[in-house]
N, C-alpha and C. Protein backbone atom coordinates (compact mmCIF):
# COMPACT_ATOMS: atom_id res chain seq x y z
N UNK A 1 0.84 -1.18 0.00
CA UNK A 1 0.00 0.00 0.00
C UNK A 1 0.89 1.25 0.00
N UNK A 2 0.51 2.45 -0.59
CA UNK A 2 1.38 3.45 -0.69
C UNK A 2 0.89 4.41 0.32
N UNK A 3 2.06 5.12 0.67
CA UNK A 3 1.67 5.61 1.96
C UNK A 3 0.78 6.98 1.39
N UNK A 4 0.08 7.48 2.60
CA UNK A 4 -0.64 8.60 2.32
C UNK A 4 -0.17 9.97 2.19
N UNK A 5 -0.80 10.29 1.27
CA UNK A 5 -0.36 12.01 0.67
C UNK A 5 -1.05 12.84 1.19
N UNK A 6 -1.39 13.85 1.52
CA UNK A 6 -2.00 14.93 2.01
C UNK A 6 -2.86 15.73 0.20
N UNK A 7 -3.75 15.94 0.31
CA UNK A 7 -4.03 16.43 -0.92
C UNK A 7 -3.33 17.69 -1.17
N UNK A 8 -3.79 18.71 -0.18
CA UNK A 8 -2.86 19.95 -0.28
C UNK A 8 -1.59 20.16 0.80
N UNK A 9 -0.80 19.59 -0.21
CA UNK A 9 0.33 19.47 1.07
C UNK A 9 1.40 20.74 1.31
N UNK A 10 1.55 21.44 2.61
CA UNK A 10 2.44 22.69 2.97
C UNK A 10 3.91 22.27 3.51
N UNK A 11 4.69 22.66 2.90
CA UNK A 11 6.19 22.42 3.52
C UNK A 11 6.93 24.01 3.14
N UNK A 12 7.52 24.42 4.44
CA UNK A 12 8.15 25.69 4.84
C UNK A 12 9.81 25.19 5.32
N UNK A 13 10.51 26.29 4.47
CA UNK A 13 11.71 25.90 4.20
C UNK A 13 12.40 27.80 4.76
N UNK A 14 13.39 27.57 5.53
CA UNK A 14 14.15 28.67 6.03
C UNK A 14 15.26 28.96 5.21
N UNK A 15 15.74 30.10 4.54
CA UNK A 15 16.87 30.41 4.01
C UNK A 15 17.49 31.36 4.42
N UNK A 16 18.43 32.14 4.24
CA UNK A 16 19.76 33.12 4.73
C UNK A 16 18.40 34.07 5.21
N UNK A 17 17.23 34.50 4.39
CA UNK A 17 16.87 36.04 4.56
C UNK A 17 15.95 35.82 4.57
N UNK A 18 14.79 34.69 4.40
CA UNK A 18 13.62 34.61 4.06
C UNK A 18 13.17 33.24 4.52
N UNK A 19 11.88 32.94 4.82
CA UNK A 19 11.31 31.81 4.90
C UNK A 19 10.37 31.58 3.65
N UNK A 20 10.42 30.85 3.05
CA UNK A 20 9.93 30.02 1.95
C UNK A 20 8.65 28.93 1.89
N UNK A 21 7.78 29.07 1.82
CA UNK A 21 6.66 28.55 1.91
C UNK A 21 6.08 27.96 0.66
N UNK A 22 5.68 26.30 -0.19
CA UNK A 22 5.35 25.99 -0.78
C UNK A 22 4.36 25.21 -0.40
N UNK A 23 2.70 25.65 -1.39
CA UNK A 23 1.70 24.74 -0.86
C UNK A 23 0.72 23.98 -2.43
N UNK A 24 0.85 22.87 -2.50
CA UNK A 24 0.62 22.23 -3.16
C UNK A 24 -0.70 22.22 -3.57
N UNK A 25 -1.50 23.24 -4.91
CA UNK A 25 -2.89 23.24 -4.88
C UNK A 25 -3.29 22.85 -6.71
N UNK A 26 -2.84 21.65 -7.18
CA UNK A 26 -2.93 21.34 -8.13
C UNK A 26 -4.40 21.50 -8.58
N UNK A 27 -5.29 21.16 -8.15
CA UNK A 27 -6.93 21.72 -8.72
C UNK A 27 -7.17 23.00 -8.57
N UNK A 28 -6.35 24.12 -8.05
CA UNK A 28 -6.53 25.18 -7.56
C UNK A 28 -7.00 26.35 -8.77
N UNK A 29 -7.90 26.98 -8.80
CA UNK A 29 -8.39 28.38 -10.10
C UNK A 29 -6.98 29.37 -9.57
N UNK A 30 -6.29 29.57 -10.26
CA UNK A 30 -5.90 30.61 -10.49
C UNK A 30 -5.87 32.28 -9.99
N UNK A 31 -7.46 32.27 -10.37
CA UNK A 31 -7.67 33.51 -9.96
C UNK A 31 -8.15 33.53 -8.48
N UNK A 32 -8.12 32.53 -7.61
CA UNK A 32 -9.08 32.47 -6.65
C UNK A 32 -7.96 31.93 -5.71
N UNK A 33 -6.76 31.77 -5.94
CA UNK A 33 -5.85 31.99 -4.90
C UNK A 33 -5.27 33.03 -4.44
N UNK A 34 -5.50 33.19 -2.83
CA UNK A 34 -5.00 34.20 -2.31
C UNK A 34 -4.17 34.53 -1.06
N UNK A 35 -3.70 35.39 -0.90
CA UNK A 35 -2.56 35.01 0.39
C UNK A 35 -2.71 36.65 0.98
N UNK A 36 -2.66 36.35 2.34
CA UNK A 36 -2.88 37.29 3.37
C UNK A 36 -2.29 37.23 4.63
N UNK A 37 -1.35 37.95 5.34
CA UNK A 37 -0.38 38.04 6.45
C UNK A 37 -1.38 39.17 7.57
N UNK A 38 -0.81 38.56 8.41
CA UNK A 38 -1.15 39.12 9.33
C UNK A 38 -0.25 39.03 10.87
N UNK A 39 0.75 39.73 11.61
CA UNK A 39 1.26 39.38 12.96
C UNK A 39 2.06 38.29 12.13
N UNK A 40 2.55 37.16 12.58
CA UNK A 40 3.33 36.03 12.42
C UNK A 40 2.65 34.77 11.39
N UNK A 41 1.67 35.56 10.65
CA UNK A 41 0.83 34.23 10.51
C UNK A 41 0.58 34.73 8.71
N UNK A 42 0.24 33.65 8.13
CA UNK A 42 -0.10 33.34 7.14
C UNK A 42 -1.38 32.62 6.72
N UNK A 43 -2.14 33.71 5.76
CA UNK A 43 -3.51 32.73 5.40
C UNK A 43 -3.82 32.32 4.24
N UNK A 44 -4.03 31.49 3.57
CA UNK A 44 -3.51 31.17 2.24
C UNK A 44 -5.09 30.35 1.49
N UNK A 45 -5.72 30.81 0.82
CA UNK A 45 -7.46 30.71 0.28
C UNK A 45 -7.38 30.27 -1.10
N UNK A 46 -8.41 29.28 -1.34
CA UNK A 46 -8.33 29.18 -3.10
C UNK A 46 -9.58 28.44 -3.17
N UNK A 47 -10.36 28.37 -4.44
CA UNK A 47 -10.83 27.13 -4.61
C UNK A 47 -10.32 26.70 -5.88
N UNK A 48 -11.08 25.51 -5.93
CA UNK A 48 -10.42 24.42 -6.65
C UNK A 48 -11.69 24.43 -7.72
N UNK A 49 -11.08 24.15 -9.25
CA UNK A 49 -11.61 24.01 -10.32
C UNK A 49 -13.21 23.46 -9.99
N UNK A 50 -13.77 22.79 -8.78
CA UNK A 50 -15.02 22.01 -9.12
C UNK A 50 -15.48 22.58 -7.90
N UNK A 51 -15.07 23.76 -7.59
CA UNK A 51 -15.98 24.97 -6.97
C UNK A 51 -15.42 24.54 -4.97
N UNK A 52 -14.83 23.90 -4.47
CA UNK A 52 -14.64 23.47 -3.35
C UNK A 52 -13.67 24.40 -2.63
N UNK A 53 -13.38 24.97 -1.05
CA UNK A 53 -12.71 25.94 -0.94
C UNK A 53 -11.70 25.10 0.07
N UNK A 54 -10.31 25.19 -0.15
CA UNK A 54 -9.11 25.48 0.35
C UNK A 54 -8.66 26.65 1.01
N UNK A 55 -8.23 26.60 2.43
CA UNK A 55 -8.16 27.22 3.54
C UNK A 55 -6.66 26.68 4.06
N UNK A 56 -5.25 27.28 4.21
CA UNK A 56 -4.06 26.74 5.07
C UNK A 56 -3.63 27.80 6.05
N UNK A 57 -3.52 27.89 7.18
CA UNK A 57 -2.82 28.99 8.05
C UNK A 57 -1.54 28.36 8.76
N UNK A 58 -0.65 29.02 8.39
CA UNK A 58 0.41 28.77 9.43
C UNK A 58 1.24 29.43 10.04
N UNK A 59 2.17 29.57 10.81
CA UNK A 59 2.88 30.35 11.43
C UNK A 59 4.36 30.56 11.30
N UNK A 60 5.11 31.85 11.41
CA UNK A 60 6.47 31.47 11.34
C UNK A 60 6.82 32.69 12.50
N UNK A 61 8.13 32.07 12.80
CA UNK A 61 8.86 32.39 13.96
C UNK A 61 8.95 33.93 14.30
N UNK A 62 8.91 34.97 13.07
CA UNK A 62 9.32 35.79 13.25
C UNK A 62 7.77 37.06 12.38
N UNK A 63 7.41 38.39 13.29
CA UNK A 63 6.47 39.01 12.53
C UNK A 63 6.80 39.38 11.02
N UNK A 64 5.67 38.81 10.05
CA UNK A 64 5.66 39.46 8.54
C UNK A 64 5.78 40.53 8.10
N UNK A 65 7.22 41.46 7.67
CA UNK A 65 7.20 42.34 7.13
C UNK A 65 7.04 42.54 5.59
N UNK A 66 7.21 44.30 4.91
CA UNK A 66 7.31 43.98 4.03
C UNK A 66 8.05 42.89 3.05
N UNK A 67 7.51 43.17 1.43
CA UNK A 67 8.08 42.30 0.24
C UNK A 67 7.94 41.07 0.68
N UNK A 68 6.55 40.81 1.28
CA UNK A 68 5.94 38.97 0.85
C UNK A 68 5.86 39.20 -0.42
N UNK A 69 6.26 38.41 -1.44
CA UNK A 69 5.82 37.63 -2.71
C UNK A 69 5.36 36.36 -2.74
N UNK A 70 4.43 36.03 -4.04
CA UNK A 70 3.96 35.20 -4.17
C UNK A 70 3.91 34.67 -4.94
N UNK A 71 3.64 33.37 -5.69
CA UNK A 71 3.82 32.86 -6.97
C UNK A 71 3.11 31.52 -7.55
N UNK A 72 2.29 31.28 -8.11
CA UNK A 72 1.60 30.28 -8.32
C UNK A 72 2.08 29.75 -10.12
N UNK A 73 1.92 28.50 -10.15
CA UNK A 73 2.58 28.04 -11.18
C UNK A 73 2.36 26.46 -11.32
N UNK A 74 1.83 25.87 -12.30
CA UNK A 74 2.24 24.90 -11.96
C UNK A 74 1.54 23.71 -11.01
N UNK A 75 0.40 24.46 -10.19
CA UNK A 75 0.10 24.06 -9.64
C UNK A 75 0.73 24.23 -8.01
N UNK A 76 2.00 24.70 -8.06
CA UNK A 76 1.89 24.68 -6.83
C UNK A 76 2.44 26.44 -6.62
N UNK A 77 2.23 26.90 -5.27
CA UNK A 77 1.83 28.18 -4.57
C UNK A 77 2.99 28.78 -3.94
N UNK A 78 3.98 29.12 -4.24
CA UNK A 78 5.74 29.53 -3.89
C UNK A 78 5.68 30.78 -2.90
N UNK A 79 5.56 30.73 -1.53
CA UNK A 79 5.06 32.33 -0.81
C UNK A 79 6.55 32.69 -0.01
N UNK A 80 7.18 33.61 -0.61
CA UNK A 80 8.75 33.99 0.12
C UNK A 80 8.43 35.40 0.73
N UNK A 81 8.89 34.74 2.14
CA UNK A 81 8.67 35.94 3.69
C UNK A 81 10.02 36.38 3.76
N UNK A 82 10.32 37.66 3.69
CA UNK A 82 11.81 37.76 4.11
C UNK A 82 12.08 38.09 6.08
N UNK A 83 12.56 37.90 6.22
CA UNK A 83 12.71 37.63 8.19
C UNK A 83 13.19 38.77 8.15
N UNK A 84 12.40 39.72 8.93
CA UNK A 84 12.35 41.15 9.58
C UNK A 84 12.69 40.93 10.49
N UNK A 85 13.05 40.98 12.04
CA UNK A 85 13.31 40.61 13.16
C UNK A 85 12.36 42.01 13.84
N UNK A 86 11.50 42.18 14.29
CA UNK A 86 10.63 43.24 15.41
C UNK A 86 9.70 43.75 14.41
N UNK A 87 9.67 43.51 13.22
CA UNK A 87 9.02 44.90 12.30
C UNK A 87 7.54 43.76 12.03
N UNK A 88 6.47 44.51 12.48
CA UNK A 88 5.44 44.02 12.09
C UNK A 88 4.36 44.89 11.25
N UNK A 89 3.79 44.49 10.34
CA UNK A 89 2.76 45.23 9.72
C UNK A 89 1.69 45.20 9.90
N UNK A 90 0.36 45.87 9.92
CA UNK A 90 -1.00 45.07 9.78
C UNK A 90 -1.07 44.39 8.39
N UNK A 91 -2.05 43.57 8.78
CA UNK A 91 -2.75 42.55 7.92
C UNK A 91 -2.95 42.97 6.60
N UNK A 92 -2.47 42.21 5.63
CA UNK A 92 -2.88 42.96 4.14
C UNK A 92 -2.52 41.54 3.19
N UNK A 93 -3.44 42.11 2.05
CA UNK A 93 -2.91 41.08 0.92
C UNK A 93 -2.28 41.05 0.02
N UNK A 94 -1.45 39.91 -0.24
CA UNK A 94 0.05 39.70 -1.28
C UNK A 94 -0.59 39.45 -2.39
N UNK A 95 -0.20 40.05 -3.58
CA UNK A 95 -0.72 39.75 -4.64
C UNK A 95 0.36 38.75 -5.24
N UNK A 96 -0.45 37.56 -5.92
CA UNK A 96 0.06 36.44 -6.35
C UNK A 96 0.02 36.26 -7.76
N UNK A 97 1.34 36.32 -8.20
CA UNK A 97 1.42 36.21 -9.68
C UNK A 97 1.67 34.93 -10.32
């Protein structure tokens, strides 16, 4: 038996300047993915081609400052946080190209 997959699966990856966030939304519309920071947290919305809604929140160590980018492609959802250390913003949304 093959082991189990997660349908939309999230894996967050730390680099020199940024934390790196990839979330796997292969049925996902396009236009209907969206990404929104807020404090330390990440909210990440879409639905999927046969109208169903996708919801992921997660957290990272340090508050979201500016230059979140975003990137969808492919099917899957590329969200790079660069690590501010104290600098927090209010809540707003990343536009995802």
């Amino acid at each position: 038996m093959a082991p189990h997959r997660p349908a939309h699966e999230v894996e967050l990856f730390r680099e020199d300047d940024a934390y790196v966030v990839y979330v796997d939304l292969p049925t996902a519309s396009r236009p209907s993915v969206e990404v929104r920071t807020h404090g330390q947290r990440l909210s990440i919305t879409a639905r999927t081609d046969e109208g169903h809604r996708i919801r992921r929140r997660l957290g990272v160590p340090y508050p979201v400052g500016e230059d979140v980018t975003a990137r969808y492609e492919d099917g899957v959802l590329e969200v790079t946080v660069p690590i501010e250390n104290g600098v927090s913003r209010p809540g707003e949304t990343v536009s995802v190209v």
